[in-house]
N, C-alpha and C. Protein backbone atom coordinates (compact mmCIF):
# COMPACT_ATOMS: atom_id res chain seq x y z
N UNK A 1 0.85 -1.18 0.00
CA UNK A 1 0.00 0.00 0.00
C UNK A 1 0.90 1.25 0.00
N UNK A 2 0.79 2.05 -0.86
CA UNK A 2 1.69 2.90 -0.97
C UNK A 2 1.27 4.14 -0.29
N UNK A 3 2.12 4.98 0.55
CA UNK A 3 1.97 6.27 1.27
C UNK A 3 1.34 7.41 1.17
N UNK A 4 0.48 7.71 1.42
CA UNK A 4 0.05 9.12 1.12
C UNK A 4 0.55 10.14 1.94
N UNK A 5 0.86 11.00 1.26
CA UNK A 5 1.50 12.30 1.75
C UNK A 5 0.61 13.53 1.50
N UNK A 6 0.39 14.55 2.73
CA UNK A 6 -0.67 15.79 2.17
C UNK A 6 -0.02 16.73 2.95
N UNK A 7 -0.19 18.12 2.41
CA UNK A 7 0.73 19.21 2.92
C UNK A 7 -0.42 20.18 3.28
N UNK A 8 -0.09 20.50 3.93
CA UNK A 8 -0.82 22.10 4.11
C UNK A 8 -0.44 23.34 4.94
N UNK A 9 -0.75 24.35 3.63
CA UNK A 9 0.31 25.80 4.24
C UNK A 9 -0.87 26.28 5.03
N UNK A 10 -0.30 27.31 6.10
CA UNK A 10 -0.90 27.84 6.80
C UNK A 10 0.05 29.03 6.87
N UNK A 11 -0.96 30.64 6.85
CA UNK A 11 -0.39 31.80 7.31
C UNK A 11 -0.26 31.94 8.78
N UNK A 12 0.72 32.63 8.93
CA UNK A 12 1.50 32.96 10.42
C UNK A 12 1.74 34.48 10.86
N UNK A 13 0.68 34.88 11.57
CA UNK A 13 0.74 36.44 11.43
C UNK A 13 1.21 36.75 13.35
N UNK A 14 2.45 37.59 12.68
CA UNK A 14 2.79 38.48 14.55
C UNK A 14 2.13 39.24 14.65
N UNK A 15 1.07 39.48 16.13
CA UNK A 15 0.82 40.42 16.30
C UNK A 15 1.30 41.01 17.37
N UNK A 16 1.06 42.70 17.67
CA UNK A 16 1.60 43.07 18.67
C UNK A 16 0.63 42.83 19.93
N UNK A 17 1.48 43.26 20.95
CA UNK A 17 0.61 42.94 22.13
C UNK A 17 -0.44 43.99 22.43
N UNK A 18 -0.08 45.00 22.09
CA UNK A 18 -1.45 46.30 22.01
C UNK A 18 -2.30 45.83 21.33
N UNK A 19 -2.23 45.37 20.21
CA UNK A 19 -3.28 44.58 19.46
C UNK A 19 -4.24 43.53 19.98
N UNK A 20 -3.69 42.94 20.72
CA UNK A 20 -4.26 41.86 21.44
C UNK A 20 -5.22 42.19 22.14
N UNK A 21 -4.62 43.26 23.14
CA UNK A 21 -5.33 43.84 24.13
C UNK A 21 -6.19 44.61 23.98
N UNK A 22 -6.38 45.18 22.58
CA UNK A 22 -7.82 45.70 22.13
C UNK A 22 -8.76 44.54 21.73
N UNK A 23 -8.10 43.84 20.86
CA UNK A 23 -9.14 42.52 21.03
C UNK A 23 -10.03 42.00 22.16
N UNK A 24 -9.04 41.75 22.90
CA UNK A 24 -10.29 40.90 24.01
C UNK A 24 -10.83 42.17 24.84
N UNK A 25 -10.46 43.40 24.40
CA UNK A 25 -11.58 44.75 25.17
C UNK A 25 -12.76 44.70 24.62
N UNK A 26 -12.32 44.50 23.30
CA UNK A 26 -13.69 44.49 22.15
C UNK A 26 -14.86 43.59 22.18
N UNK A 27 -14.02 42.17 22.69
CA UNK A 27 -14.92 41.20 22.90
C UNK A 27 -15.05 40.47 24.09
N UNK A 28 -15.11 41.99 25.42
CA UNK A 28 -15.46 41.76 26.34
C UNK A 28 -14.91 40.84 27.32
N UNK A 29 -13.70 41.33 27.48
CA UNK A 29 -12.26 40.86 28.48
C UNK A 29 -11.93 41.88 28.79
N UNK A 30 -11.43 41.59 30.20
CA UNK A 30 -10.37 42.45 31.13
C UNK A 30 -9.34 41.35 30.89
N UNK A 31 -7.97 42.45 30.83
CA UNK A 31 -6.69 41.94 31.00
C UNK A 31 -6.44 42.04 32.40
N UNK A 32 -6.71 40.84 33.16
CA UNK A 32 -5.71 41.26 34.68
C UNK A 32 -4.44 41.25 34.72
N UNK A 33 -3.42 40.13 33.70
CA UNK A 33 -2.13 40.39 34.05
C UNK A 33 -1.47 40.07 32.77
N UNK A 34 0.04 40.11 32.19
CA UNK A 34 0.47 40.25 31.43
C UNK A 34 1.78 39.14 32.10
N UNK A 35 2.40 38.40 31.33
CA UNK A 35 3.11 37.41 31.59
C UNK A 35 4.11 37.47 30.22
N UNK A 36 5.33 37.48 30.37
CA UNK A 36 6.37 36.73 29.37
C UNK A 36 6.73 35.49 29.14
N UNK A 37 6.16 34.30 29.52
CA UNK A 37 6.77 32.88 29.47
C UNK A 37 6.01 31.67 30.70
N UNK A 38 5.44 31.10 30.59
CA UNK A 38 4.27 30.19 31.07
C UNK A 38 5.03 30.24 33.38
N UNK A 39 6.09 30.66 33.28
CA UNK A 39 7.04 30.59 34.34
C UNK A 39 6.69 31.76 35.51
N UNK A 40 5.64 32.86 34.76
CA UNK A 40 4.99 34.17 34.73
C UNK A 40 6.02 35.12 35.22
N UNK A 41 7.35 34.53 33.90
CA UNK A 41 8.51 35.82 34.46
C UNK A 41 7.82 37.62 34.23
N UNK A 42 7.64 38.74 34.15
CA UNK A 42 7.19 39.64 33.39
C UNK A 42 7.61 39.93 32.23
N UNK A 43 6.71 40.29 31.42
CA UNK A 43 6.56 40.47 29.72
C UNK A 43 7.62 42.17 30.18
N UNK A 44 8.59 41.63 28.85
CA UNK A 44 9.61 42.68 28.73
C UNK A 44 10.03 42.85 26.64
N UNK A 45 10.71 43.38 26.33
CA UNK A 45 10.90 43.89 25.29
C UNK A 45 11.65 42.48 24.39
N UNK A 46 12.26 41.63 25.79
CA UNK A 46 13.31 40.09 25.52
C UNK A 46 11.97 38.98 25.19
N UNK A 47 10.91 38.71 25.78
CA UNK A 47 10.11 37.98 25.93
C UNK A 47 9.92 37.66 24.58
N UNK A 48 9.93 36.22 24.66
CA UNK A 48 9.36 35.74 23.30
C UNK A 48 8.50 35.53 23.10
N UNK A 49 7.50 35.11 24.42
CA UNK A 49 5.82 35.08 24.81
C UNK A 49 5.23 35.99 25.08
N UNK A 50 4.15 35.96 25.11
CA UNK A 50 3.47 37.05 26.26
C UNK A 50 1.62 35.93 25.96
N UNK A 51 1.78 36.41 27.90
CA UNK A 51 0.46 35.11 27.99
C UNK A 51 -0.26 35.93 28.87
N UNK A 52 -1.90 36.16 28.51
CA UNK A 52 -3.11 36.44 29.36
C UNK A 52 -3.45 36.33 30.38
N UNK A 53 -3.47 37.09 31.14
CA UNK A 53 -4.58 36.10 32.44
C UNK A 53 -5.72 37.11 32.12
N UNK A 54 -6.92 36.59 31.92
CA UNK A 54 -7.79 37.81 31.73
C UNK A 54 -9.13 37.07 32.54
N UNK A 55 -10.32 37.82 32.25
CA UNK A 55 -11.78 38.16 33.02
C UNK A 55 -12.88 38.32 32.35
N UNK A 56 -13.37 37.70 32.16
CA UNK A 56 -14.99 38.24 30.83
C UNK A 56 -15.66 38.69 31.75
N UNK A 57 -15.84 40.36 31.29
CA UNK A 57 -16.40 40.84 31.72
C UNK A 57 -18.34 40.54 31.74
N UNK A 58 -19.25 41.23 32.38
CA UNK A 58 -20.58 40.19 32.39
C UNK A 58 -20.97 41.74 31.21
């Protein structure tokens, strides 16, 4: 039985973190905290992450 092989591209878009943070304002999130790396060192200019802690608002 011979192999099938299937590819698929996918776009990869950076966004900034201001960006983000209008997002989930828009769709009704509070940002409580801002994180650089799952370790919750603080998000700095070095950070290769940056991770949410947020709140849906009611």
């Amino acid at each position: 039985m011979p192999i099938k092989r299937r590819f698929n591209t996918s776009k990869v878009r950076y966004t900034h973190p201001s960006e983000i943070e209008l997002l989930l304002k828009l769709t009704g999130f509070k940002v409580i905290d801002r994180f650089g790396d799952s370790d919750r060192r603080p998000f700095d200019s070095k950070s290769e992450w940056v991770l949410y802690l947020t709140r849906k608002l009611k």
